[in-house]
N, C-alpha and C. Protein backbone atom coordinates (compact mmCIF):
# COMPACT_ATOMS: atom_id res chain seq x y z
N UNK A 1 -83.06 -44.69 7.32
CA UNK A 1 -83.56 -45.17 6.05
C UNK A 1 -82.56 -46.13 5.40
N UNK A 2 -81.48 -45.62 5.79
CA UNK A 2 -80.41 -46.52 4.99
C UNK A 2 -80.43 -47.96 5.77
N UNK A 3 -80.17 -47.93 6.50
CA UNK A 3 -80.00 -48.50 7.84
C UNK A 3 -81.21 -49.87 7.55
N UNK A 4 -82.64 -49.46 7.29
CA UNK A 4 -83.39 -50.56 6.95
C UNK A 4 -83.93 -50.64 5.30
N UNK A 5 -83.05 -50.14 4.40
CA UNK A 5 -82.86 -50.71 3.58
C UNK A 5 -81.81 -52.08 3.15
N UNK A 6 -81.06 -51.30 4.04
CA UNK A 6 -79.91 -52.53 4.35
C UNK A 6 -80.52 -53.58 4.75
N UNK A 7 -81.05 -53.75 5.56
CA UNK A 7 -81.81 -54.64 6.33
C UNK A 7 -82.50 -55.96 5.53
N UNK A 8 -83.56 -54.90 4.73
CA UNK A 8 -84.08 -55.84 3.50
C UNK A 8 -83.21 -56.61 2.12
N UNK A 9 -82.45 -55.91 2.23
CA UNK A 9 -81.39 -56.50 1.17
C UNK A 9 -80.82 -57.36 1.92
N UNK A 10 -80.70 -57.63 3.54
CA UNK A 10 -80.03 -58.78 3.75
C UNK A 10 -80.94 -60.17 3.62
N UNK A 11 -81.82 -59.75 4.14
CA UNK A 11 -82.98 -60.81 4.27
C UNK A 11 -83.50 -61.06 2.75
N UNK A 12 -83.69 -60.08 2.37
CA UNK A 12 -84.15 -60.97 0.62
C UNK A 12 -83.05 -61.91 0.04
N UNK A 13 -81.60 -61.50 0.38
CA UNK A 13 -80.26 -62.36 -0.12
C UNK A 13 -80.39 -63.71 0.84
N UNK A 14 -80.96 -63.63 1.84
CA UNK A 14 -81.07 -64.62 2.77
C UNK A 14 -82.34 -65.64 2.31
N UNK A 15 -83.20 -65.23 1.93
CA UNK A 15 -84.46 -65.96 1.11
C UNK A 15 -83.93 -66.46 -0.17
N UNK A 16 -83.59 -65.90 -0.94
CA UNK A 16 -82.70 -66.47 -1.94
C UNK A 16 -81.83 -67.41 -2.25
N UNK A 17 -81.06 -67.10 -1.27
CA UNK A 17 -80.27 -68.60 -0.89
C UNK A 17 -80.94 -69.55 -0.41
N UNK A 18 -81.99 -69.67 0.75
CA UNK A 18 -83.22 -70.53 0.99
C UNK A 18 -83.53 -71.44 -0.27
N UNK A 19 -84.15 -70.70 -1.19
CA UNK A 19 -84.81 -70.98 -2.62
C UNK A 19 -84.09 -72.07 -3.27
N UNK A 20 -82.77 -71.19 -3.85
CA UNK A 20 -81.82 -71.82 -4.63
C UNK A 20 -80.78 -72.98 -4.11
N UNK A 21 -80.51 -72.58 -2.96
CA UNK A 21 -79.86 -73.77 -2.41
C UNK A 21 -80.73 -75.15 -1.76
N UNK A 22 -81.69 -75.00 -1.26
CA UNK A 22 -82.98 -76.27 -1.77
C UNK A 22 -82.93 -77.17 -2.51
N UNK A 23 -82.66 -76.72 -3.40
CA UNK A 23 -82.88 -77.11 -5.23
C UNK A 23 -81.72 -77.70 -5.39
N UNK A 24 -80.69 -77.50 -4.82
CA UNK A 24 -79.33 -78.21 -5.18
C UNK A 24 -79.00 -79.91 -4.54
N UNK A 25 -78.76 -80.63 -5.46
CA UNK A 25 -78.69 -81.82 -5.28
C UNK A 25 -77.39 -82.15 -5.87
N UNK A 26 -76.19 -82.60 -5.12
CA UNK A 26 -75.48 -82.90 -5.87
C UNK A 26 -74.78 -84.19 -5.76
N UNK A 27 -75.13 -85.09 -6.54
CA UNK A 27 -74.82 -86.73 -5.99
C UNK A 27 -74.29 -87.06 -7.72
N UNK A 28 -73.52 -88.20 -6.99
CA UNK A 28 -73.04 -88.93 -8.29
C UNK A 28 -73.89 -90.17 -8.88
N UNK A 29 -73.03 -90.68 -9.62
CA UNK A 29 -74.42 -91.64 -10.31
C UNK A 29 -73.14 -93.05 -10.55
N UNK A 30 -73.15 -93.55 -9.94
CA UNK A 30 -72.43 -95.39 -10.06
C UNK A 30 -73.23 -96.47 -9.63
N UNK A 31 -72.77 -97.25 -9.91
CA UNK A 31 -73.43 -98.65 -9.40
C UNK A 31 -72.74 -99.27 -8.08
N UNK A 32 -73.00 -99.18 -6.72
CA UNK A 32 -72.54 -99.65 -5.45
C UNK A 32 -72.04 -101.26 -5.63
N UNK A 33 -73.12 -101.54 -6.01
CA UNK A 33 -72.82 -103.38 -6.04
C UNK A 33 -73.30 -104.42 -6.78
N UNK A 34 -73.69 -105.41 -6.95
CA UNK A 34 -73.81 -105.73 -7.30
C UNK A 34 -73.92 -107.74 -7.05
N UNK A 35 -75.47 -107.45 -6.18
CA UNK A 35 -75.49 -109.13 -4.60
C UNK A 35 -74.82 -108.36 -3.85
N UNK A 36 -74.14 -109.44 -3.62
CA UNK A 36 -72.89 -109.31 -2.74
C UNK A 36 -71.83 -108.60 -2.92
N UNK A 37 -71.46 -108.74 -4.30
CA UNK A 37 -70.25 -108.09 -4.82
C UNK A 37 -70.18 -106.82 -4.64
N UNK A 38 -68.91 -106.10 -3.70
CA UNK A 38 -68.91 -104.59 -3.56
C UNK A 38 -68.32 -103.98 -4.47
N UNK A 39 -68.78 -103.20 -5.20
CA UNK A 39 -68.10 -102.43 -6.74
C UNK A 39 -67.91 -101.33 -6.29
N UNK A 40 -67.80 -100.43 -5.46
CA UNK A 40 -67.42 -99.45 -5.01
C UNK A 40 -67.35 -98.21 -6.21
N UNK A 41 -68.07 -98.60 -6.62
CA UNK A 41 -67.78 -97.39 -8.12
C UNK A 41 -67.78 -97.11 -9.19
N UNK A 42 -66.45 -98.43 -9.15
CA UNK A 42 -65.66 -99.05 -10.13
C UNK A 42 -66.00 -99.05 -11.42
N UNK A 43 -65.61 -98.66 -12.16
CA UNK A 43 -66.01 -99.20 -13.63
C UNK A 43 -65.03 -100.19 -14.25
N UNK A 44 -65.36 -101.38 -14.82
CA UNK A 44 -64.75 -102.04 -15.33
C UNK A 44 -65.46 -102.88 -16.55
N UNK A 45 -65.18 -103.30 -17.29
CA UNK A 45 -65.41 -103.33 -18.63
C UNK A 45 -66.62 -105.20 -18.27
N UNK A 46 -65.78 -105.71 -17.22
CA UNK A 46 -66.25 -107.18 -17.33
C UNK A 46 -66.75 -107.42 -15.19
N UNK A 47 -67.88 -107.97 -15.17
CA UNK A 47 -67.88 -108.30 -13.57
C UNK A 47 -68.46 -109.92 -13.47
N UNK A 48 -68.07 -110.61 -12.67
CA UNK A 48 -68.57 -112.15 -12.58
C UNK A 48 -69.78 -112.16 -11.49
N UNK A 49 -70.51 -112.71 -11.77
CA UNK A 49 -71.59 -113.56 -10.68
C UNK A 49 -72.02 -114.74 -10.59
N UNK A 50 -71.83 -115.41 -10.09
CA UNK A 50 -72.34 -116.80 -9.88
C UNK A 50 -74.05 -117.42 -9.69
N UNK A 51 -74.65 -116.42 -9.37
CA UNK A 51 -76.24 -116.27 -9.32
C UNK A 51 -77.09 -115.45 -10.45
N UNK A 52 -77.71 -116.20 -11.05
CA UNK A 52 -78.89 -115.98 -11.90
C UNK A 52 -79.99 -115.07 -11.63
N UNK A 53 -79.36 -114.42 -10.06
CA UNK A 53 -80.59 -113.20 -9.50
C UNK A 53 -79.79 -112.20 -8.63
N UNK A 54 -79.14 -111.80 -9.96
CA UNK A 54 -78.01 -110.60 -8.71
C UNK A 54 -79.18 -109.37 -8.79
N UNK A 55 -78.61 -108.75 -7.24
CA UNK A 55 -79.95 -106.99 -7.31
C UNK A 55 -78.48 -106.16 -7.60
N UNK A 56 -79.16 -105.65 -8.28
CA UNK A 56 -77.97 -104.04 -8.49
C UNK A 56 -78.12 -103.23 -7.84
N UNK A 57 -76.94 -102.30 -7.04
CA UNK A 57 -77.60 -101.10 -6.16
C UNK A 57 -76.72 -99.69 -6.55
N UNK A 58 -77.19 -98.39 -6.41
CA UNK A 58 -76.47 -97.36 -6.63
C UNK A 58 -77.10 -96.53 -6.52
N UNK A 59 -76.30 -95.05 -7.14
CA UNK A 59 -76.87 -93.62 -6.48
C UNK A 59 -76.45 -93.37 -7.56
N UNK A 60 -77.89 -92.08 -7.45
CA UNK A 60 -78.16 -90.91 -8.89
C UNK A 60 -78.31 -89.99 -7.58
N UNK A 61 -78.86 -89.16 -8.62
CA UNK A 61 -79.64 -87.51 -7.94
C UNK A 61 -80.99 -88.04 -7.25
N UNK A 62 -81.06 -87.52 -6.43
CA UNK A 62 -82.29 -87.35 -5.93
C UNK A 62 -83.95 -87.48 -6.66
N UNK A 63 -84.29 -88.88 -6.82
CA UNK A 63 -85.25 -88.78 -7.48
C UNK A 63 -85.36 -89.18 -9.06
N UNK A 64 -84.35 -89.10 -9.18
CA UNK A 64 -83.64 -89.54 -10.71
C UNK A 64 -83.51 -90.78 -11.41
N UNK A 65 -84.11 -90.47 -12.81
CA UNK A 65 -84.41 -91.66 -13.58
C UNK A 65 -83.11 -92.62 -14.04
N UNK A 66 -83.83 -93.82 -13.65
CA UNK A 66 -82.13 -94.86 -14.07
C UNK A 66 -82.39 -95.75 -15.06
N UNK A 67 -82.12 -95.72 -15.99
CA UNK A 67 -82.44 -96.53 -17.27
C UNK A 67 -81.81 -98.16 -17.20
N UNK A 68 -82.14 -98.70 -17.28
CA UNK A 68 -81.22 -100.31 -16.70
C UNK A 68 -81.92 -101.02 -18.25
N UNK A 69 -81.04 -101.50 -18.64
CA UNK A 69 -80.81 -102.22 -19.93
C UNK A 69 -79.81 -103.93 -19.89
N UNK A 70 -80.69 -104.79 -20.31
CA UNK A 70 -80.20 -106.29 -20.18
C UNK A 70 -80.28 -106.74 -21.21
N UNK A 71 -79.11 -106.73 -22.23
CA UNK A 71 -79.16 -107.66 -23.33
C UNK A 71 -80.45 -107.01 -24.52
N UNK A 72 -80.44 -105.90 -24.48
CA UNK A 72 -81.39 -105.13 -25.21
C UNK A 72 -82.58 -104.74 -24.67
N UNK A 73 -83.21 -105.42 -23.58
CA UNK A 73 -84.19 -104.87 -22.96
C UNK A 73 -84.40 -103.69 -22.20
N UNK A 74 -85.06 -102.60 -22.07
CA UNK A 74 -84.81 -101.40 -21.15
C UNK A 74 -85.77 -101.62 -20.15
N UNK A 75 -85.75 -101.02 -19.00
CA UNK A 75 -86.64 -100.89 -18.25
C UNK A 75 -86.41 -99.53 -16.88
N UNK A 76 -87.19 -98.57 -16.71
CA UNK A 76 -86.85 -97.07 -16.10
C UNK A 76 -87.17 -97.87 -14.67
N UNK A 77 -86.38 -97.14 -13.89
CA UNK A 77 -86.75 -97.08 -12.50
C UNK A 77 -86.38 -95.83 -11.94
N UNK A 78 -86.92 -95.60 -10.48
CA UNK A 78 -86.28 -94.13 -9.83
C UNK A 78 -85.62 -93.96 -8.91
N UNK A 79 -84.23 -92.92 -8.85
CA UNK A 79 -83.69 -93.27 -7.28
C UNK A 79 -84.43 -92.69 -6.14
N UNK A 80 -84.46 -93.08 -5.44
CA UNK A 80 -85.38 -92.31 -4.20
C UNK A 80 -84.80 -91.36 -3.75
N UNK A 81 -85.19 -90.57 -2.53
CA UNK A 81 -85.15 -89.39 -2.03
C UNK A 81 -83.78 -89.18 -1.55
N UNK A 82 -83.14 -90.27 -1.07
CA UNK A 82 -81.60 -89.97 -0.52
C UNK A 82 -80.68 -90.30 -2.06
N UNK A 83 -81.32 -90.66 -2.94
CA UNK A 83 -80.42 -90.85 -4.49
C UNK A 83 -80.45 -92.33 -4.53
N UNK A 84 -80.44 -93.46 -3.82
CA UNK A 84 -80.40 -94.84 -3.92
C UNK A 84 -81.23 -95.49 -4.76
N UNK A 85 -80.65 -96.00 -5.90
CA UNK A 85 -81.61 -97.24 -6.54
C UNK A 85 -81.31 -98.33 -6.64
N UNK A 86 -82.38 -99.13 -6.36
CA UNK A 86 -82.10 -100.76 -6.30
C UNK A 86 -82.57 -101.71 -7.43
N UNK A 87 -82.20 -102.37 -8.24
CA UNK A 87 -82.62 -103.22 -9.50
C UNK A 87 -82.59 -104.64 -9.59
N UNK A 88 -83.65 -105.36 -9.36
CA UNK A 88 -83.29 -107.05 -9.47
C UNK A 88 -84.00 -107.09 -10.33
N UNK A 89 -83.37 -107.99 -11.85
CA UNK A 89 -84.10 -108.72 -13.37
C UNK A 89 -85.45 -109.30 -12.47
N UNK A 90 -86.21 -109.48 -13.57
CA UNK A 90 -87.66 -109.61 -13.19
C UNK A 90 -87.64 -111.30 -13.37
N UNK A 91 -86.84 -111.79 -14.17
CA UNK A 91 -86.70 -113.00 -14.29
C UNK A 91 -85.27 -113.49 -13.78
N UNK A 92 -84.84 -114.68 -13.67
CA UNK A 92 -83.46 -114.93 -13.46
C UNK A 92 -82.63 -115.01 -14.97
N UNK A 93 -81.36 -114.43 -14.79
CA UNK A 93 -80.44 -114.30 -16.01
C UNK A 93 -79.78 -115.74 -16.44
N UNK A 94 -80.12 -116.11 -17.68
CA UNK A 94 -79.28 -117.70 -18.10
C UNK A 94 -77.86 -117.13 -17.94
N UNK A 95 -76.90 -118.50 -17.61
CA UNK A 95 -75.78 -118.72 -17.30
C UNK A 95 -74.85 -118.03 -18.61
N UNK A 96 -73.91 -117.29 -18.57
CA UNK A 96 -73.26 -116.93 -19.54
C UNK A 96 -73.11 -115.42 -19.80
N UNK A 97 -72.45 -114.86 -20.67
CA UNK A 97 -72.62 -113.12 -20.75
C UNK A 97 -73.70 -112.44 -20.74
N UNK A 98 -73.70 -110.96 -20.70
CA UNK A 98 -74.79 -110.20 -20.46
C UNK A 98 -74.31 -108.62 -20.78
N UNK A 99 -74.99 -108.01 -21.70
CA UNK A 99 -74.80 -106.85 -21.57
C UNK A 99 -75.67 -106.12 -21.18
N UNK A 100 -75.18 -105.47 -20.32
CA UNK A 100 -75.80 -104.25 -19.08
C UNK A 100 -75.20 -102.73 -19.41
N UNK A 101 -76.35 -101.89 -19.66
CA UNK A 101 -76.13 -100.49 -19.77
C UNK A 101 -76.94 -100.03 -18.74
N UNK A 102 -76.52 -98.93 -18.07
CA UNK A 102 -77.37 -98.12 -16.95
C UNK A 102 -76.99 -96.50 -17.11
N UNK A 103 -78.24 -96.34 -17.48
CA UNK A 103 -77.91 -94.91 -17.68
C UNK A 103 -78.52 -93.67 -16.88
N UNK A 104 -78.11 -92.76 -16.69
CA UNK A 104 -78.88 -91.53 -15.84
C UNK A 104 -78.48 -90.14 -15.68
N UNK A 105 -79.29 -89.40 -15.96
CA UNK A 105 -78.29 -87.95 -16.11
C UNK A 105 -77.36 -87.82 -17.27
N UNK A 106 -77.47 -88.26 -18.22
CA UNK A 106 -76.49 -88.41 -19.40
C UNK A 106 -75.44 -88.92 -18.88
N UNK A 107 -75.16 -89.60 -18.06
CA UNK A 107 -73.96 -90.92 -17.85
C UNK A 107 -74.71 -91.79 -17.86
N UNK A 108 -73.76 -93.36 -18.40
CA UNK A 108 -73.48 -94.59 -19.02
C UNK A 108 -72.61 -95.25 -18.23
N UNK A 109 -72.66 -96.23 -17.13
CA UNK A 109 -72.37 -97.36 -17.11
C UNK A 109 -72.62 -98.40 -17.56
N UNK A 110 -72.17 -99.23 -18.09
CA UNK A 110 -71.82 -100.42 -19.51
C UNK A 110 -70.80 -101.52 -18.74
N UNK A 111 -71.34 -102.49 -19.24
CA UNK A 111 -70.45 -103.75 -18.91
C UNK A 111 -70.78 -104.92 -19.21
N UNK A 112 -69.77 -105.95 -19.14
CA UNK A 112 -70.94 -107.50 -19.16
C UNK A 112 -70.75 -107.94 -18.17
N UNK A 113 -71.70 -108.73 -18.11
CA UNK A 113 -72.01 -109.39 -16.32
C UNK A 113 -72.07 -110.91 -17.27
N UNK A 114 -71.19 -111.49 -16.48
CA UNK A 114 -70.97 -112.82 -16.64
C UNK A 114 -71.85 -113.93 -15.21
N UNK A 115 -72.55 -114.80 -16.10
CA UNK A 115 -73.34 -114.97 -14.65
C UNK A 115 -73.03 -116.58 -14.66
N UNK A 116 -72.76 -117.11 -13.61
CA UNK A 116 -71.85 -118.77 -13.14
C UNK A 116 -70.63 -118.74 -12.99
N UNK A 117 -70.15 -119.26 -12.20
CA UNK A 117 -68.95 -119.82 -11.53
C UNK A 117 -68.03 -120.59 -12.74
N UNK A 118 -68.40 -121.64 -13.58
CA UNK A 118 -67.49 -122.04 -14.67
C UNK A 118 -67.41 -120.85 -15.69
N UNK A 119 -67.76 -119.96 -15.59
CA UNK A 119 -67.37 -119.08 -17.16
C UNK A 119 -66.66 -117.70 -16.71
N UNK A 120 -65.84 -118.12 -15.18
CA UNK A 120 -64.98 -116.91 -14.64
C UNK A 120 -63.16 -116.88 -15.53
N UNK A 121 -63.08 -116.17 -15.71
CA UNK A 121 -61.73 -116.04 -16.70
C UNK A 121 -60.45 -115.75 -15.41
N UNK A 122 -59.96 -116.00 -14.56
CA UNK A 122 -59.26 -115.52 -13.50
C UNK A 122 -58.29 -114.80 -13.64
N UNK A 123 -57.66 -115.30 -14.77
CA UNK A 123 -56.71 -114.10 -15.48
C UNK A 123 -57.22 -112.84 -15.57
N UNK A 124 -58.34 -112.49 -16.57
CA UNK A 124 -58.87 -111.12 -16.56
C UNK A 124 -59.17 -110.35 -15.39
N UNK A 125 -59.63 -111.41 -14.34
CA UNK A 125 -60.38 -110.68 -13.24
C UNK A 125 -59.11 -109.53 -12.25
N UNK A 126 -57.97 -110.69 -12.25
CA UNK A 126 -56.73 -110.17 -11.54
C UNK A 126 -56.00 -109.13 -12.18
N UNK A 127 -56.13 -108.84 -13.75
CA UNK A 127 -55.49 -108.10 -14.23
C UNK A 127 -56.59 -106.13 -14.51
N UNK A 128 -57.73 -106.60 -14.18
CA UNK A 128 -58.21 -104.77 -13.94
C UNK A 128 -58.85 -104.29 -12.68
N UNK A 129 -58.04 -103.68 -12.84
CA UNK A 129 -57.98 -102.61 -11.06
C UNK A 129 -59.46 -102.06 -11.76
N UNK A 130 -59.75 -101.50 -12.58
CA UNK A 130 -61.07 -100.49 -12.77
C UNK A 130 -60.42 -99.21 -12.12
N UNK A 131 -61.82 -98.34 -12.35
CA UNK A 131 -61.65 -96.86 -11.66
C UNK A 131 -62.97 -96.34 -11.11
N UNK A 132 -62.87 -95.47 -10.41
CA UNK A 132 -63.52 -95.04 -9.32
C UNK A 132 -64.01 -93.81 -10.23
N UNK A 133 -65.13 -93.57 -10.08
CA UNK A 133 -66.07 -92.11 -10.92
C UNK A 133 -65.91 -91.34 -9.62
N UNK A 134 -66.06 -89.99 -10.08
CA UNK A 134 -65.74 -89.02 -9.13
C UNK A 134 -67.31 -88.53 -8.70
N UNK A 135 -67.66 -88.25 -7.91
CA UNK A 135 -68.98 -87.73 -7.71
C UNK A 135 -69.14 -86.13 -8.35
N UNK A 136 -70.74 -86.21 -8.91
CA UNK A 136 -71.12 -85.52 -9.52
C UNK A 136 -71.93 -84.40 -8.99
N UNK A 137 -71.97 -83.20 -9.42
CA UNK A 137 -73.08 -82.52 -9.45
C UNK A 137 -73.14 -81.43 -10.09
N UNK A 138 -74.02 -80.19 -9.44
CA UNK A 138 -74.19 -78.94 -9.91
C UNK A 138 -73.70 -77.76 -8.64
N UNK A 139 -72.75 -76.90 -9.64
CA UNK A 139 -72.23 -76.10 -9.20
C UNK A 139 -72.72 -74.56 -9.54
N UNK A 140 -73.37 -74.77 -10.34
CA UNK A 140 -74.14 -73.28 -11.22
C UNK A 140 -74.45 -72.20 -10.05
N UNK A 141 -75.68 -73.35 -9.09
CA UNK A 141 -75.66 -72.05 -7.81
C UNK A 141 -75.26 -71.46 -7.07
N UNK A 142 -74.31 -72.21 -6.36
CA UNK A 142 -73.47 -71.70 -5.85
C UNK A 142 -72.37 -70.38 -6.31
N UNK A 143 -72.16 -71.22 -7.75
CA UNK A 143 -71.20 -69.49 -8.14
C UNK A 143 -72.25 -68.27 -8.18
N UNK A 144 -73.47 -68.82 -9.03
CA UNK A 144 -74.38 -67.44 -8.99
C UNK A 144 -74.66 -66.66 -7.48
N UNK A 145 -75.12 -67.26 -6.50
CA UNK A 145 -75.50 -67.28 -5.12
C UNK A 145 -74.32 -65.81 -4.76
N UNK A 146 -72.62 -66.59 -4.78
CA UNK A 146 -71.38 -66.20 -4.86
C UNK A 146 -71.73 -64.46 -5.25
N UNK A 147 -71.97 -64.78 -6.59
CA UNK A 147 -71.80 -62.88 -7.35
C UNK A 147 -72.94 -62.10 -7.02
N UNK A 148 -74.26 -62.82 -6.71
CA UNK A 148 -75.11 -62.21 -6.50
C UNK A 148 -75.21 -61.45 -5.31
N UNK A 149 -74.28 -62.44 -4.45
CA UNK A 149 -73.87 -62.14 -2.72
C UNK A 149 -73.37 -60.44 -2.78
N UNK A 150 -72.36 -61.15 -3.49
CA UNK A 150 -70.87 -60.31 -3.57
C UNK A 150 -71.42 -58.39 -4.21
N UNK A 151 -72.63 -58.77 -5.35
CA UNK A 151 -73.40 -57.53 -6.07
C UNK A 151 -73.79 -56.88 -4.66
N UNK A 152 -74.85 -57.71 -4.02
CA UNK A 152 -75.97 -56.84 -3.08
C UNK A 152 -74.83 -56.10 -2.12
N UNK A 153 -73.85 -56.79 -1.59
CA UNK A 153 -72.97 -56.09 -0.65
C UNK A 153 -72.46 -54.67 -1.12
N UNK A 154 -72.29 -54.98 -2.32
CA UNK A 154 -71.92 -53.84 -2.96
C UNK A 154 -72.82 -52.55 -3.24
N UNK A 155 -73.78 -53.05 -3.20
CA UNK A 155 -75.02 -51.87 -3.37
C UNK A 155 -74.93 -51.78 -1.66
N UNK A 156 -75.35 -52.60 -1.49
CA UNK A 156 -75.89 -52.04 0.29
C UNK A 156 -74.48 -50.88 0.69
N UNK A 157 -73.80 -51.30 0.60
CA UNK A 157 -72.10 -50.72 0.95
C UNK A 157 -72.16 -49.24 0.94
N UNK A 158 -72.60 -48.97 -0.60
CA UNK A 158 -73.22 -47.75 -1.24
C UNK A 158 -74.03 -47.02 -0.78
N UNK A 159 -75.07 -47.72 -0.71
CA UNK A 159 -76.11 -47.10 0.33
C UNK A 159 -75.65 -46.53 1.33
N UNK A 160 -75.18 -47.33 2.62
CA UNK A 160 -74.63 -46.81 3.72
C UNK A 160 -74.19 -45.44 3.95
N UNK A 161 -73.18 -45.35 2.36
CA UNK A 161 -72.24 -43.77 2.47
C UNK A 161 -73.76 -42.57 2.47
């Protein structure tokens, strides 16, 4: 009796984890690039382009809404199934600054996108390294998964005697 009670307590802890670990997605949310330009991450306050039709690319969560904002305009898009979203302006951007917000998951990437070749500052460009965002996610299940593990062993354990 004990013996296949045990049994079921392993397999229901085993379904459980099935369930909950499913559900776990844990991806970060930056902007990859930007055209050509590889941004690796980066956040930096200012980025140059020379083209009036740069595509933006990056990763959210799985499925996850990306808010992309140009100079006050918003417009939602979604990342797809592996987290990747891709964004090209619907029109081409006039020559000169731009403010760009992208938001998702309650993070904010922000910047201006400077767009042409004469309005590059070379000084500024050489002087910020930027920084690299750390990838994001959710850890909740796993710790629960963890104690819940750690509980049933403990009952089953019990049982046994």
């Amino acid at each position: 009796m004990k013996y296949f009670l045990m049994k079921k307590l392993i397999i229901l802890l085993f379904l459980m984890m099935l369930v909950f670990v499913n559900g776990v997605s844990a991806g970060g949310f930056n902007m990859t690039s930007i055209g050509e330009v590889d941004t690796s991450g980066r956040q930096i306050s200012q980025w140059w382009y020379t083209s009036g039709n740069p595509t933006f690319r990056g990763e959210a969560a799985s499925g996850g809404e990306v808010i992309y904002e140009i100079d006050g305009t918003s417009l939602q898009i979604n990342a797809d199934s592996a987290g990747n979203w891709v964004f090209t302006p619907q029109s081409a951007l006039s020559s000169g600054d731009h403010a760009i917000k992208i938001t998702s998951g309650g993070s904010e990437i922000a910047f201006t996108l400077t767009i042409g070749s004469e309005n590059v500052n070379w000084d500024t460009v050489g002087k910020d390294g930027g920084g690299v965002l750390p990838a994001a996610g959710t850890s909740w299940p796993t710790v629960m998964l963890t104690f819940l593990g750690g509980g049933l062993m403990l009952v089953a354990k019990r049982m046994i005697r």
